[in-house]
N, C-alpha and C. Protein backbone atom coordinates (compact mmCIF):
# COMPACT_ATOMS: atom_id res chain seq x y z
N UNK A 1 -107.13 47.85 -59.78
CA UNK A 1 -107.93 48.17 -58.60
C UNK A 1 -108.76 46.96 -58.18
N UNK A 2 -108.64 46.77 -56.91
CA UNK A 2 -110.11 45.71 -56.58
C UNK A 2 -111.34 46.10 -56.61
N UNK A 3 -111.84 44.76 -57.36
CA UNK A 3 -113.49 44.80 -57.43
C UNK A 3 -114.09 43.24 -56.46
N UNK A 4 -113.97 43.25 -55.31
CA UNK A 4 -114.43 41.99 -54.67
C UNK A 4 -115.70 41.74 -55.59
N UNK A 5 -115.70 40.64 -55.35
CA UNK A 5 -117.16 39.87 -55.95
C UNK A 5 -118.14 39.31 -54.32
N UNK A 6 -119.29 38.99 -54.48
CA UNK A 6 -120.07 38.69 -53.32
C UNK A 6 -119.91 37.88 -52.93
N UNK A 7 -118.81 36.80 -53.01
CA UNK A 7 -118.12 35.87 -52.41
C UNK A 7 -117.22 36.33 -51.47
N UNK A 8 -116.22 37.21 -52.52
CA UNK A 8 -115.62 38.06 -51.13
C UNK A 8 -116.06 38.65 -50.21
N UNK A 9 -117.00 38.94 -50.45
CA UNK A 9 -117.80 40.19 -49.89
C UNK A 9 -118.21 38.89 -48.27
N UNK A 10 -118.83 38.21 -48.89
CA UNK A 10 -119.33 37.14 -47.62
C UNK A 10 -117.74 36.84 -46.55
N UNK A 11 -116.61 35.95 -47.20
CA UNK A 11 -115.51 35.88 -46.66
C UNK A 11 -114.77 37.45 -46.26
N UNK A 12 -115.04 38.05 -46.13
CA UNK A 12 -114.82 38.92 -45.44
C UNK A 12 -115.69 39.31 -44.07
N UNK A 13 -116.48 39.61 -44.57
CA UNK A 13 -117.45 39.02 -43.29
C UNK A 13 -117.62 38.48 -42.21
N UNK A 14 -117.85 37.09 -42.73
CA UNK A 14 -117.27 35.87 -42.07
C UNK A 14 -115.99 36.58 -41.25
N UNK A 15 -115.18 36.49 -41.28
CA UNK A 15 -113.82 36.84 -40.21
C UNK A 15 -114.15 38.00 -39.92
N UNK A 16 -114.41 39.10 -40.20
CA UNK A 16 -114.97 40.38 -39.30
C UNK A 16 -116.13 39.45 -37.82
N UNK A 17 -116.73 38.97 -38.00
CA UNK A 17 -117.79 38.44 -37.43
C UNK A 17 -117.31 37.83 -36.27
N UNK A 18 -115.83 37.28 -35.98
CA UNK A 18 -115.27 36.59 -35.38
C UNK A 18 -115.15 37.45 -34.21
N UNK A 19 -114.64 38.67 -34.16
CA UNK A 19 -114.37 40.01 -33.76
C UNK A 19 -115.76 40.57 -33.21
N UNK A 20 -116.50 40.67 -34.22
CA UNK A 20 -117.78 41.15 -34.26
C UNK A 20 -119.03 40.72 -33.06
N UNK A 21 -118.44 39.40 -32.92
CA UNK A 21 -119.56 39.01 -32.06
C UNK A 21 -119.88 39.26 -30.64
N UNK A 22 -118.44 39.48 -30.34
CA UNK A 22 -118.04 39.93 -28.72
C UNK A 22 -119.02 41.20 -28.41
N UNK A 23 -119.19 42.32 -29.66
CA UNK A 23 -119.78 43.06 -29.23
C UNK A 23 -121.32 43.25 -29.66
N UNK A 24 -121.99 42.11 -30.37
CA UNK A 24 -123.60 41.64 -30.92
C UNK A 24 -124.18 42.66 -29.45
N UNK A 25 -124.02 41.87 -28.41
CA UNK A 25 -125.27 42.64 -27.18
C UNK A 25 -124.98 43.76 -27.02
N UNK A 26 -124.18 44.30 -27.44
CA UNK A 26 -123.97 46.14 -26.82
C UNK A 26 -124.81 46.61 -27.84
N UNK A 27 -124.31 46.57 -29.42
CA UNK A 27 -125.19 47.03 -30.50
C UNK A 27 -125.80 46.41 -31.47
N UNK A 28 -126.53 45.10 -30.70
CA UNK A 28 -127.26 44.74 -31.86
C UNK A 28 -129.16 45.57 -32.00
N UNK A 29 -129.14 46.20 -31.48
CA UNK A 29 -130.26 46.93 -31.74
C UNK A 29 -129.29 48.21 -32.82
N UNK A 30 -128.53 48.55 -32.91
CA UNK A 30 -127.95 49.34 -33.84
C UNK A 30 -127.87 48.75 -35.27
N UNK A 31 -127.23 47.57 -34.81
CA UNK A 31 -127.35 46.92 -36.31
C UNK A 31 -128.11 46.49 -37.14
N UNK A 32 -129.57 45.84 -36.13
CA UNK A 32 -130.68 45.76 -36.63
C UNK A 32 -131.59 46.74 -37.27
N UNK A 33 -130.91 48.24 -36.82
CA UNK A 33 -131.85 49.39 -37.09
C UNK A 33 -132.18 49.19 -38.40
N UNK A 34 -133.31 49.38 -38.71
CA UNK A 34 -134.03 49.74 -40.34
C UNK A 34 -133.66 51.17 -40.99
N UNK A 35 -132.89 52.16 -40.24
CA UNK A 35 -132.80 53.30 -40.42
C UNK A 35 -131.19 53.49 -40.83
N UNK A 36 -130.97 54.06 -41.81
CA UNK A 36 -129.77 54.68 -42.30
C UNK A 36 -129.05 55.75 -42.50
N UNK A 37 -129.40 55.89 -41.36
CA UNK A 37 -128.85 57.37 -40.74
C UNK A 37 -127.71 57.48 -39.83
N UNK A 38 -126.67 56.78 -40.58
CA UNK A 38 -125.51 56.53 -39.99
C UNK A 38 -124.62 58.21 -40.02
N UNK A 39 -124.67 58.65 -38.57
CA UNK A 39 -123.66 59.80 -38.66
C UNK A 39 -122.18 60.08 -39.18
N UNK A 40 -121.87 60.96 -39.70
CA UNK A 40 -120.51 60.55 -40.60
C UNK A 40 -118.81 60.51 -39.81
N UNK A 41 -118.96 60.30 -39.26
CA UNK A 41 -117.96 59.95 -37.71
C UNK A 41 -116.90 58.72 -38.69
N UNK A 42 -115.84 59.34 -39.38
CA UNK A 42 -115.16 58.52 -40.42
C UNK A 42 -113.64 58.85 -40.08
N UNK A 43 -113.25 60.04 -39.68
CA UNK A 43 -112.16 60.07 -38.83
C UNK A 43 -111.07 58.77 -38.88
N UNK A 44 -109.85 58.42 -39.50
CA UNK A 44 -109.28 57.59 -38.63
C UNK A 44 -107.94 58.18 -37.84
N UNK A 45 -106.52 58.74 -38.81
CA UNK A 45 -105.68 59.14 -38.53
C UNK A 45 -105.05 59.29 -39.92
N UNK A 46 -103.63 60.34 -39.35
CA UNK A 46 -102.74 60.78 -40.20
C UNK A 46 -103.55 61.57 -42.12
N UNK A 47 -105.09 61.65 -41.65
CA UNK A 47 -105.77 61.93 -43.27
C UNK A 47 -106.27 60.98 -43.51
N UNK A 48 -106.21 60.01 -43.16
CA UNK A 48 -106.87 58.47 -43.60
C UNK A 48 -108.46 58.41 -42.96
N UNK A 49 -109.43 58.15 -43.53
CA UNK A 49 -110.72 58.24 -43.06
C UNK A 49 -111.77 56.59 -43.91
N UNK A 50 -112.10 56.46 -42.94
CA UNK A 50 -113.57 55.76 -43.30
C UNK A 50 -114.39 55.53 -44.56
N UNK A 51 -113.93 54.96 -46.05
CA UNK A 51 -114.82 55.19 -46.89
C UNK A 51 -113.61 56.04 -48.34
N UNK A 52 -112.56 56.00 -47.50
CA UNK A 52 -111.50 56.69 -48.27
C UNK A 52 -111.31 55.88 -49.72
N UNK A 53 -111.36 56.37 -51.08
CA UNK A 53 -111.53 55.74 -52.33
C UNK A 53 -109.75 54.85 -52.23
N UNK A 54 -109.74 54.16 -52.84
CA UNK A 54 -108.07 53.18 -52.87
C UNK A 54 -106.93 54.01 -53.34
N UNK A 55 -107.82 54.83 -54.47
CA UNK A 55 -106.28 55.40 -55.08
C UNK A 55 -105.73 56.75 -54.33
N UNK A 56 -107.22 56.88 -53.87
CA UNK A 56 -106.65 58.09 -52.77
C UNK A 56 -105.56 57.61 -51.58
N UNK A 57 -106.11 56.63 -51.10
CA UNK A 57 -105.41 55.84 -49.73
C UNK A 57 -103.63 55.83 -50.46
N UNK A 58 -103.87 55.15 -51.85
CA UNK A 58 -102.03 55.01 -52.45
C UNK A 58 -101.74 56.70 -52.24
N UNK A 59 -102.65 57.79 -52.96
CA UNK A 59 -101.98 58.58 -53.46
C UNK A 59 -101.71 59.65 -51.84
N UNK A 60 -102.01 59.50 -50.66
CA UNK A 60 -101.87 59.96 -49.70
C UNK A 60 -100.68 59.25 -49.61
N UNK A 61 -100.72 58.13 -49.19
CA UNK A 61 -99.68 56.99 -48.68
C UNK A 61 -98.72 57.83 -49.10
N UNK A 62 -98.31 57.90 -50.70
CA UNK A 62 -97.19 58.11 -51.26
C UNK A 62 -96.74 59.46 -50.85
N UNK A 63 -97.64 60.57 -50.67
CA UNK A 63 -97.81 62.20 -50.39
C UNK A 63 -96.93 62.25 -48.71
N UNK A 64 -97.60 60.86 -47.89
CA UNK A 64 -96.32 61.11 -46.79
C UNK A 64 -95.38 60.24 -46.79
N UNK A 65 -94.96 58.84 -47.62
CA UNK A 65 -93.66 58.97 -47.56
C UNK A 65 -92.54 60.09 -48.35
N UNK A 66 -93.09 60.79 -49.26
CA UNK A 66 -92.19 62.02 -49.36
C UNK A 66 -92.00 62.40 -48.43
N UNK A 67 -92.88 62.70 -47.50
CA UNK A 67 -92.42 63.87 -46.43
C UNK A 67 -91.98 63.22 -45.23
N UNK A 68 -91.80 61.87 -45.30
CA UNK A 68 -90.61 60.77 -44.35
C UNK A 68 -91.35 60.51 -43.12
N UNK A 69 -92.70 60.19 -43.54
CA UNK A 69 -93.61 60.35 -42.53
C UNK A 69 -93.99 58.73 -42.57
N UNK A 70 -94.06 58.52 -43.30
CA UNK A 70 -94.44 56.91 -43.19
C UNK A 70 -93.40 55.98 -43.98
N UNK A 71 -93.36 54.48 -43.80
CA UNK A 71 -92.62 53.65 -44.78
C UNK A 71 -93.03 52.81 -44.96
N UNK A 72 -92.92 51.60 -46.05
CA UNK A 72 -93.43 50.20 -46.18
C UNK A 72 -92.87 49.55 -44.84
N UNK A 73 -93.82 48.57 -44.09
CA UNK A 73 -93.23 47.78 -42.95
C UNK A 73 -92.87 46.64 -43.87
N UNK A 74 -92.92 46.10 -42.64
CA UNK A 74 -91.82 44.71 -42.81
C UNK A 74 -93.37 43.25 -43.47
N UNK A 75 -93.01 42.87 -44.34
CA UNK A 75 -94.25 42.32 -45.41
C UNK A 75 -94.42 42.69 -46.59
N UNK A 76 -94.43 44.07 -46.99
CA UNK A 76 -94.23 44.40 -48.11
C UNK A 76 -94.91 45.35 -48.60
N UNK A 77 -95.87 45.63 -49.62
CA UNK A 77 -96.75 46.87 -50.03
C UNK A 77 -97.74 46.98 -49.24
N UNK A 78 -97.91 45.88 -48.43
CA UNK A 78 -99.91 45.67 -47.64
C UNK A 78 -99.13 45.84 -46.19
N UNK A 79 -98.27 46.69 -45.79
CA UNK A 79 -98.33 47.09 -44.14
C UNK A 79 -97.35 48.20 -44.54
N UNK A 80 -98.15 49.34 -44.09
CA UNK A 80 -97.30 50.83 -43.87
C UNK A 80 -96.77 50.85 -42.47
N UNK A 81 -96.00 51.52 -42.43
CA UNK A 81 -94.94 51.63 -40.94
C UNK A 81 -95.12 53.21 -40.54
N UNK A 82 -95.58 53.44 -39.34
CA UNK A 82 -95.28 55.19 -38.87
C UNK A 82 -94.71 54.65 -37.70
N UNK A 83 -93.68 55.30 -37.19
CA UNK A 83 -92.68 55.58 -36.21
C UNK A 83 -93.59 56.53 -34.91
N UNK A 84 -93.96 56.43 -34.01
CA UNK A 84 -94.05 57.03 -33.10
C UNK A 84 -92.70 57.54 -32.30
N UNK A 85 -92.45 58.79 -32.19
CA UNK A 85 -91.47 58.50 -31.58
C UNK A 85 -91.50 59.23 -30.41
N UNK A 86 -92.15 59.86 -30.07
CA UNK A 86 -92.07 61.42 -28.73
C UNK A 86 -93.56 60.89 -28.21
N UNK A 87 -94.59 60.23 -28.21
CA UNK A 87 -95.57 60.15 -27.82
C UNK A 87 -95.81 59.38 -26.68
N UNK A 88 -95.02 58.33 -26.87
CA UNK A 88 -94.98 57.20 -25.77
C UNK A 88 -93.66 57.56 -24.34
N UNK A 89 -93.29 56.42 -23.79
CA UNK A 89 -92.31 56.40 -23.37
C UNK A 89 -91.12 55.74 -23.72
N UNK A 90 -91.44 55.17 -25.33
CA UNK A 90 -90.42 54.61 -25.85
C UNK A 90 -90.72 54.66 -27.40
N UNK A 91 -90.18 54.30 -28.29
CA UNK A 91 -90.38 54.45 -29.53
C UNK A 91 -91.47 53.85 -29.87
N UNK A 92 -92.75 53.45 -30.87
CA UNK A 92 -93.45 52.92 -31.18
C UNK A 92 -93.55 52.76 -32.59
N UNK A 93 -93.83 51.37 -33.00
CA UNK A 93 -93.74 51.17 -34.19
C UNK A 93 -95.83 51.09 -34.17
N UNK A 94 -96.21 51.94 -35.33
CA UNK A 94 -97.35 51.36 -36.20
C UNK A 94 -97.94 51.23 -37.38
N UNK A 95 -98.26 50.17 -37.31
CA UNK A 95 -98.62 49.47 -39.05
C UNK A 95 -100.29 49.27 -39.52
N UNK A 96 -100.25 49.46 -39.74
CA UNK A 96 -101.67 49.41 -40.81
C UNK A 96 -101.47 48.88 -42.00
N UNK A 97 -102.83 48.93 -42.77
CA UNK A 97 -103.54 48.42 -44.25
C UNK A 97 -105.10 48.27 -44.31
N UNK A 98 -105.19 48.40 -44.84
CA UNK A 98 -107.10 48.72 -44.46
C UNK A 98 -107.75 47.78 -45.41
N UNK A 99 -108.78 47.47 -45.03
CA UNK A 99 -109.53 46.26 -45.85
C UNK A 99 -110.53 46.99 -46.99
N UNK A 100 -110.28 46.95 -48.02
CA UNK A 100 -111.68 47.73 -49.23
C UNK A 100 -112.15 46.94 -49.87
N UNK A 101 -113.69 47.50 -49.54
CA UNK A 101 -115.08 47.08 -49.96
C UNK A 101 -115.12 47.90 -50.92
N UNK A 102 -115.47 47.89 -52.04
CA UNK A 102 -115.94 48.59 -53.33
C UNK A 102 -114.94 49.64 -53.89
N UNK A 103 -113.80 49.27 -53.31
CA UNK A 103 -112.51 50.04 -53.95
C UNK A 103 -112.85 51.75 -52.93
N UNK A 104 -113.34 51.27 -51.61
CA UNK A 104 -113.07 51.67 -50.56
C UNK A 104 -112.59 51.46 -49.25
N UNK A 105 -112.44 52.58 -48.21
CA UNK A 105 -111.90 51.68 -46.79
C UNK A 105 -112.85 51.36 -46.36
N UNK A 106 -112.77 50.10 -46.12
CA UNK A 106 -114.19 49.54 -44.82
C UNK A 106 -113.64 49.18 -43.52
N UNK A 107 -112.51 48.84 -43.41
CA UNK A 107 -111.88 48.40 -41.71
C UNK A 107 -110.25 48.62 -42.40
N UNK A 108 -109.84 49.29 -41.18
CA UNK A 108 -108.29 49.62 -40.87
C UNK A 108 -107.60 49.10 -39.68
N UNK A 109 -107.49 47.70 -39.73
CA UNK A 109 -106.70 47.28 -38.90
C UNK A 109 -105.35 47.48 -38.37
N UNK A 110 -104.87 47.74 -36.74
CA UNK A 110 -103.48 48.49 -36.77
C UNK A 110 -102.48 47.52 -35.87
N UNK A 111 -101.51 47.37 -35.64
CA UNK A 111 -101.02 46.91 -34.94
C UNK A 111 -100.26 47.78 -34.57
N UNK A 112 -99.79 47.99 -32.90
CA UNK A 112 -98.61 48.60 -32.34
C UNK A 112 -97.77 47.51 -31.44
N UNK A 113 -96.57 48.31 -31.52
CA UNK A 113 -95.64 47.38 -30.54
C UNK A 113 -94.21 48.26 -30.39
N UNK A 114 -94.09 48.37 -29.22
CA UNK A 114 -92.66 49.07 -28.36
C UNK A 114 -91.63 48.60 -29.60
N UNK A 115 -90.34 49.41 -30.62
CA UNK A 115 -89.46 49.26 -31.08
C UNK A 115 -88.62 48.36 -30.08
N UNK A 116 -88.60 48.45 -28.90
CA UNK A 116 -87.60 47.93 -27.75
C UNK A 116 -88.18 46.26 -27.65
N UNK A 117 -89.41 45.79 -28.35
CA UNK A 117 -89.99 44.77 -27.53
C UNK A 117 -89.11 43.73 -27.67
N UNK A 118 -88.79 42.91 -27.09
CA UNK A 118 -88.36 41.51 -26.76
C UNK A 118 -88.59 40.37 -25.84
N UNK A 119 -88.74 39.88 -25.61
CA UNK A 119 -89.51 38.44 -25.05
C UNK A 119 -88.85 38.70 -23.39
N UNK A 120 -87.69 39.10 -23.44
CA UNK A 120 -87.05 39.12 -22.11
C UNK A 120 -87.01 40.67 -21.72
N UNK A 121 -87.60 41.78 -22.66
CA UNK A 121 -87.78 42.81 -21.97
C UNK A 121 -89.33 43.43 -21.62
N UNK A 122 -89.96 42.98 -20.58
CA UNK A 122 -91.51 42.67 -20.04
C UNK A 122 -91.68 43.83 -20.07
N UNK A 123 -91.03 45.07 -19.67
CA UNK A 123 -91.58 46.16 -19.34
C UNK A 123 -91.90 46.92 -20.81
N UNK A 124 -91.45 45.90 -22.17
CA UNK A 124 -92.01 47.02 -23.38
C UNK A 124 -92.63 45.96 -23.58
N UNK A 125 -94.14 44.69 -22.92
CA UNK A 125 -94.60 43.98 -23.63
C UNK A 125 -96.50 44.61 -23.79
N UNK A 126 -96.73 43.94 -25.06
CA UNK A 126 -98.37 44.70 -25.23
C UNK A 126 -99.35 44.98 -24.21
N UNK A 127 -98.98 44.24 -23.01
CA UNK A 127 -100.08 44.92 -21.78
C UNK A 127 -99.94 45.87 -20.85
N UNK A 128 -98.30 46.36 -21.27
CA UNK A 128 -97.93 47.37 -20.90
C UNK A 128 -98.43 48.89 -21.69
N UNK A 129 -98.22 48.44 -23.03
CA UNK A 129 -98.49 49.71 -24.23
C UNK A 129 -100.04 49.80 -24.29
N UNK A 130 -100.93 48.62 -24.07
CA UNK A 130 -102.22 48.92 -24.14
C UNK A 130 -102.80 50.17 -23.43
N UNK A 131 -102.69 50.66 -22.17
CA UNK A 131 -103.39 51.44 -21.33
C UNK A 131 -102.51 52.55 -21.90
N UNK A 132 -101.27 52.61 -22.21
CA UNK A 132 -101.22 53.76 -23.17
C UNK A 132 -101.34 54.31 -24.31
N UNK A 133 -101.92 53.04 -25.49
CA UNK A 133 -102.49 53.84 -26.24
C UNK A 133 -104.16 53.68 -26.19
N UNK A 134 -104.50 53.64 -25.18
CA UNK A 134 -106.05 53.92 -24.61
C UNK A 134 -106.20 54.83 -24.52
N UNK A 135 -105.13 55.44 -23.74
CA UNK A 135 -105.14 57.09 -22.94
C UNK A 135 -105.28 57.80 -24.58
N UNK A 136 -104.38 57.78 -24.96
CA UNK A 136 -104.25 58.17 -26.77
C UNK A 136 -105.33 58.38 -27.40
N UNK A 137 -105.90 57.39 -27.28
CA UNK A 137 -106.98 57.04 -28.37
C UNK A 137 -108.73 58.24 -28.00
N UNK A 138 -108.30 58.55 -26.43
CA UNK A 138 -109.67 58.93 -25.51
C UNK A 138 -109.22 60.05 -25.47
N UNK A 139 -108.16 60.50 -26.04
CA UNK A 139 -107.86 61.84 -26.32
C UNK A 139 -108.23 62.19 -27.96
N UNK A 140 -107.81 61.74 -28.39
CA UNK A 140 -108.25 61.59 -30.10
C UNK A 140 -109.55 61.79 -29.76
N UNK A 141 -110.55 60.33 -29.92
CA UNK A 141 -111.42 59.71 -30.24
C UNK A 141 -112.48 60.27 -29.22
N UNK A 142 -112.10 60.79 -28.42
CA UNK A 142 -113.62 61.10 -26.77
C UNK A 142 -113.13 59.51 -26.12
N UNK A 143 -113.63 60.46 -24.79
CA UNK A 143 -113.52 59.33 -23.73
C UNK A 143 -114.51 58.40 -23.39
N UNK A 144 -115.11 58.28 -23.93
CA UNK A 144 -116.37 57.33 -24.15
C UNK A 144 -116.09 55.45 -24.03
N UNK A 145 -115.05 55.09 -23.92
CA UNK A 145 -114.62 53.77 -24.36
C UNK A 145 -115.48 52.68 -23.52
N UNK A 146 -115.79 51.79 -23.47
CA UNK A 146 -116.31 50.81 -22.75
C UNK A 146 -115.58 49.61 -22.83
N UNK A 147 -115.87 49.04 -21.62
CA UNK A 147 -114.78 47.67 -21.30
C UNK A 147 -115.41 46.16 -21.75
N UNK A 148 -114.93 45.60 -22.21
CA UNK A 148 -115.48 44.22 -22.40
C UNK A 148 -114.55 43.06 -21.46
N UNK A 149 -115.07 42.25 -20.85
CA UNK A 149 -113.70 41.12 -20.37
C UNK A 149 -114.42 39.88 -21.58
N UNK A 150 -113.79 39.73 -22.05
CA UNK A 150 -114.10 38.93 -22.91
C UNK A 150 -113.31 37.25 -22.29
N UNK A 151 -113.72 36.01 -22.55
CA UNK A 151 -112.87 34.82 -22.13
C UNK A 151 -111.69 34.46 -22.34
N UNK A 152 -111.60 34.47 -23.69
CA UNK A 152 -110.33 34.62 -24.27
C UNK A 152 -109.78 35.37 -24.68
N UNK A 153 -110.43 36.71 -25.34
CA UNK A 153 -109.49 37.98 -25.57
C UNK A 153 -109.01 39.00 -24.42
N UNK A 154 -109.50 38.39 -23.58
CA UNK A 154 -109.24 39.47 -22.70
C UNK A 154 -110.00 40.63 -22.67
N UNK A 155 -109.51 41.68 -22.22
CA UNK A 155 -110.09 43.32 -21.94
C UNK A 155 -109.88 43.57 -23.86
N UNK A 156 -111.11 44.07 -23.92
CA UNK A 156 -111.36 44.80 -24.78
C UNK A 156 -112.22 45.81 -24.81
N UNK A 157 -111.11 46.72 -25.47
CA UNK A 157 -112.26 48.32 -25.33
C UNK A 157 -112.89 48.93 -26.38
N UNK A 158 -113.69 49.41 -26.18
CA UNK A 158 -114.10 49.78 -28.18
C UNK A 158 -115.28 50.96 -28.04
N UNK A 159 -115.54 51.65 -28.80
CA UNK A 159 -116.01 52.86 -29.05
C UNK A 159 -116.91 52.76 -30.06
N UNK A 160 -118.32 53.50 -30.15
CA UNK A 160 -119.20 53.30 -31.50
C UNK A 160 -119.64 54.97 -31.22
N UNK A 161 -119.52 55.45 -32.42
CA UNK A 161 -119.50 56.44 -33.01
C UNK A 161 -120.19 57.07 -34.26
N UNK A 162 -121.24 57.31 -34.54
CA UNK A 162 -121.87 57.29 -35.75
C UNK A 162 -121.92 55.60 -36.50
N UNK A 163 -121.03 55.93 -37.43
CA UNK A 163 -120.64 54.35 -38.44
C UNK A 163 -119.88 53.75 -37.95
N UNK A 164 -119.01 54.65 -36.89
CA UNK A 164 -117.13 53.80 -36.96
C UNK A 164 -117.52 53.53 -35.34
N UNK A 165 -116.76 52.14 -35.83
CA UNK A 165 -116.43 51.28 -34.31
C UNK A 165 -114.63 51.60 -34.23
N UNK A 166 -114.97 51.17 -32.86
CA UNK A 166 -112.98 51.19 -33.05
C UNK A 166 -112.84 50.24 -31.46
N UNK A 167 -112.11 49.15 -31.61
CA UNK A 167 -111.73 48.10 -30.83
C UNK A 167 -110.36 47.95 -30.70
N UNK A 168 -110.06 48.01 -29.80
CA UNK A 168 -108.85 47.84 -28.85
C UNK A 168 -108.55 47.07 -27.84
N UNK A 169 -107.35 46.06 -27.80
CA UNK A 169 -106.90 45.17 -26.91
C UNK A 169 -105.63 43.97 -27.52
N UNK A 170 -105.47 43.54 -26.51
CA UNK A 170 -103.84 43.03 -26.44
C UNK A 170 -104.19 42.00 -27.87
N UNK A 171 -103.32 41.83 -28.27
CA UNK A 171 -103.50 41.00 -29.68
C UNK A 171 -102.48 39.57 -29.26
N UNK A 172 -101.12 40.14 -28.45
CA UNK A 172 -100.48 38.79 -27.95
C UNK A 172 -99.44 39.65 -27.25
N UNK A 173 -98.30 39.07 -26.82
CA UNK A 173 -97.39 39.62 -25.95
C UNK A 173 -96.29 40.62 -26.69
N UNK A 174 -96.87 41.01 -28.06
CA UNK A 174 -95.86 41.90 -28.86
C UNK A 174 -96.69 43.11 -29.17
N UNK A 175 -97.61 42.57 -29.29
CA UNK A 175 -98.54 43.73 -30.54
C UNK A 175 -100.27 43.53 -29.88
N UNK A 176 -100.32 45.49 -29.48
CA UNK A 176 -101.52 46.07 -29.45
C UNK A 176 -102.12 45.98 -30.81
N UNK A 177 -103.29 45.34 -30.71
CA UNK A 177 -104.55 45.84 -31.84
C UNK A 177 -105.61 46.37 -31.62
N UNK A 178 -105.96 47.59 -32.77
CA UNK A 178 -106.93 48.39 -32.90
C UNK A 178 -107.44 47.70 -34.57
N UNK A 179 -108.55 48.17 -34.20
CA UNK A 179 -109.78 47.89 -35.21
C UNK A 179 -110.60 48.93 -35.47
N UNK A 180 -110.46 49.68 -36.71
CA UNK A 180 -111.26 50.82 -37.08
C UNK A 180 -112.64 50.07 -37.93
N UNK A 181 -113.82 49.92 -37.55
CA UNK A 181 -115.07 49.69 -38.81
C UNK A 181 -115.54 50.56 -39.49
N UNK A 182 -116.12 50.57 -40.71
CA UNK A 182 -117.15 51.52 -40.74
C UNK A 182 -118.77 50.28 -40.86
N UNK A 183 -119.49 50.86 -39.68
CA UNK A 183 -120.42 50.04 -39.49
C UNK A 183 -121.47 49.76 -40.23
N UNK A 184 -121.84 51.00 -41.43
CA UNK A 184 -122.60 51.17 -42.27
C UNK A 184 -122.46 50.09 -43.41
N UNK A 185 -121.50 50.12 -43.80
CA UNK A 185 -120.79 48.80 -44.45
C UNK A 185 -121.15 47.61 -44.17
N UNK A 186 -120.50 47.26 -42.47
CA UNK A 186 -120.92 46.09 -42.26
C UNK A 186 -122.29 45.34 -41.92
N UNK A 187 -123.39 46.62 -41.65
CA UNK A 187 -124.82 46.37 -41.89
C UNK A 187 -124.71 45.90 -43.23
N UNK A 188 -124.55 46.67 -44.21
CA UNK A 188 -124.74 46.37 -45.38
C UNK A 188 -124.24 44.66 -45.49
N UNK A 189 -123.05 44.23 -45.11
CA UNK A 189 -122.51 42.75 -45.46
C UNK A 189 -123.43 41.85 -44.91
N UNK A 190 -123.86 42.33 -43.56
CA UNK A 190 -124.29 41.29 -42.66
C UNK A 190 -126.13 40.57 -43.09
N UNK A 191 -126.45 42.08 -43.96
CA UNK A 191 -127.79 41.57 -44.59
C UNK A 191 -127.76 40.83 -45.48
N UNK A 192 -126.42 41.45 -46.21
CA UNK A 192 -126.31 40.40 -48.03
C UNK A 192 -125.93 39.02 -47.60
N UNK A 193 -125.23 38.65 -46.58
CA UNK A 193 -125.08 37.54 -45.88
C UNK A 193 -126.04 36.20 -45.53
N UNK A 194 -126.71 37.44 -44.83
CA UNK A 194 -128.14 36.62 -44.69
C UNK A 194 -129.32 36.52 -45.49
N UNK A 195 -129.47 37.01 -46.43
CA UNK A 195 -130.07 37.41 -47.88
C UNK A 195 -129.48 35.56 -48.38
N UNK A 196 -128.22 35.51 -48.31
CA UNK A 196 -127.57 34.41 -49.39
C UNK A 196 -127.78 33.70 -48.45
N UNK A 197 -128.10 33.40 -47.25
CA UNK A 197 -127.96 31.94 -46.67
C UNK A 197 -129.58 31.81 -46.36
N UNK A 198 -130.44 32.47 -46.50
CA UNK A 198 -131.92 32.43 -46.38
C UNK A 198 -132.38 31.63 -47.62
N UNK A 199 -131.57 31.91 -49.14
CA UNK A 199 -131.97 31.46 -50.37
C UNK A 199 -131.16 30.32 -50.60
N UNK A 200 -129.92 29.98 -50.04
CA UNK A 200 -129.55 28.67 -49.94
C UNK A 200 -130.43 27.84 -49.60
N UNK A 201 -130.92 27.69 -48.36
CA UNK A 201 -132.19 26.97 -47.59
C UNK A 201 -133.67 26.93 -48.28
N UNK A 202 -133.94 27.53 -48.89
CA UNK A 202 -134.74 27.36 -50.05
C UNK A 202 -135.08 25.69 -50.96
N UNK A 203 -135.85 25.22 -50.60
CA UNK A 203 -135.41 23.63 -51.55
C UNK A 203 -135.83 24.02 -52.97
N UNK A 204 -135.23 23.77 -53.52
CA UNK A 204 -135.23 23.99 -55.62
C UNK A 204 -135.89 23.04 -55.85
N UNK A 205 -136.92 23.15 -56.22
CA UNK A 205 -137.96 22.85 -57.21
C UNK A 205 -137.28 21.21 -58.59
């Protein structure tokens, strides 16, 4: 089982943060809150939730590929594959693996992309599938989403919900990405973060 150490803990971070920053002005009075009263809004899909212990995450995993519901994607043990197949207007492939903090889920990153996609077939490319799995997601999730135009990422949409963020937008011309957080967590990183770089700066005696 993983036990990150507070090194990891920082490098993880660090690259969440990358992501993270686009949306600092919407909720950084959230993040700053002194209060920990994060509502339990952990929800992700297929049984998979927010905070989910590791061996549970395997021992689900394994509970639906019996039932031919999911498969290893293409990479190996660290990307599961579910088949969309009746939801869209064309087949959909999606993959996940979730990132764990303390031999829990802390972020479930997903990728989608049209089974049909190909470079020369535009009409199954990711800025096509985005606004449909928006529609998806605001059915799931509440319609609550808000728009970001970001410079370089483009439109990004994302949702805050108790703990869980969830970010959405074109990842490149193949593959939609979604971003599940649990935010409680990443308060937690973002202090120990700055905790360690406050005592770096410290001059030693």
């Amino acid at each position: 089982m993983i036990n990150l150490s507070m090194r990891r803990y920082f490098t993880i971070l660090f690259s969440t943060l990358v992501l993270s920053l686009v949306f600092q002005s919407c909720e950084s009075s959230f993040l700053n809150s002194s209060e920990d009263n994060f509502s339990e809004s952990d929800s992700l899909f297929l049984g998979f939730y927010l905070g989910m212990p590791q061996k549970d995450f395997f021992d689900h995993c394994t509970e639906l590929n019996k039932q031919q519901k999911i498969t290893q994607g293409p990479g190996g043990s660290t990307n599961v594959e579910y088949r969309i197949v009746d939801e869209y207007d064309s087949e959909v492939s999606m993959r996940f693996f979730p990132t764990f903090i303390d031999e829990k889920i802390y972020e479930m990153p997903i990728i989608y992309s049209y089974v049909a996609w190909a470079p020369w077939n535009r009409q199954y490319w990711a800025e096509s599938l985005l606004p449909k799995v928006l529609e998806k997601y605001k059915l799931t999730y509440g319609d609550d989403f808000e728009l970001l135009n970001h410079p370089t990422q483009g439109k990004v949409y994302y949702k805050i919900d108790g703990k869980r963020r969830i970010n959405l937008f074109v990842k490149d011309e193949q593959f939609v990405q979604a971003v599940f957080t649990d935010l409680k967590v990443e308060k937690r990183l973002k202090e120990e973060f700055e905790k360690s770089q406050s005592q770096e700066q410290v001059p030693s005696n």
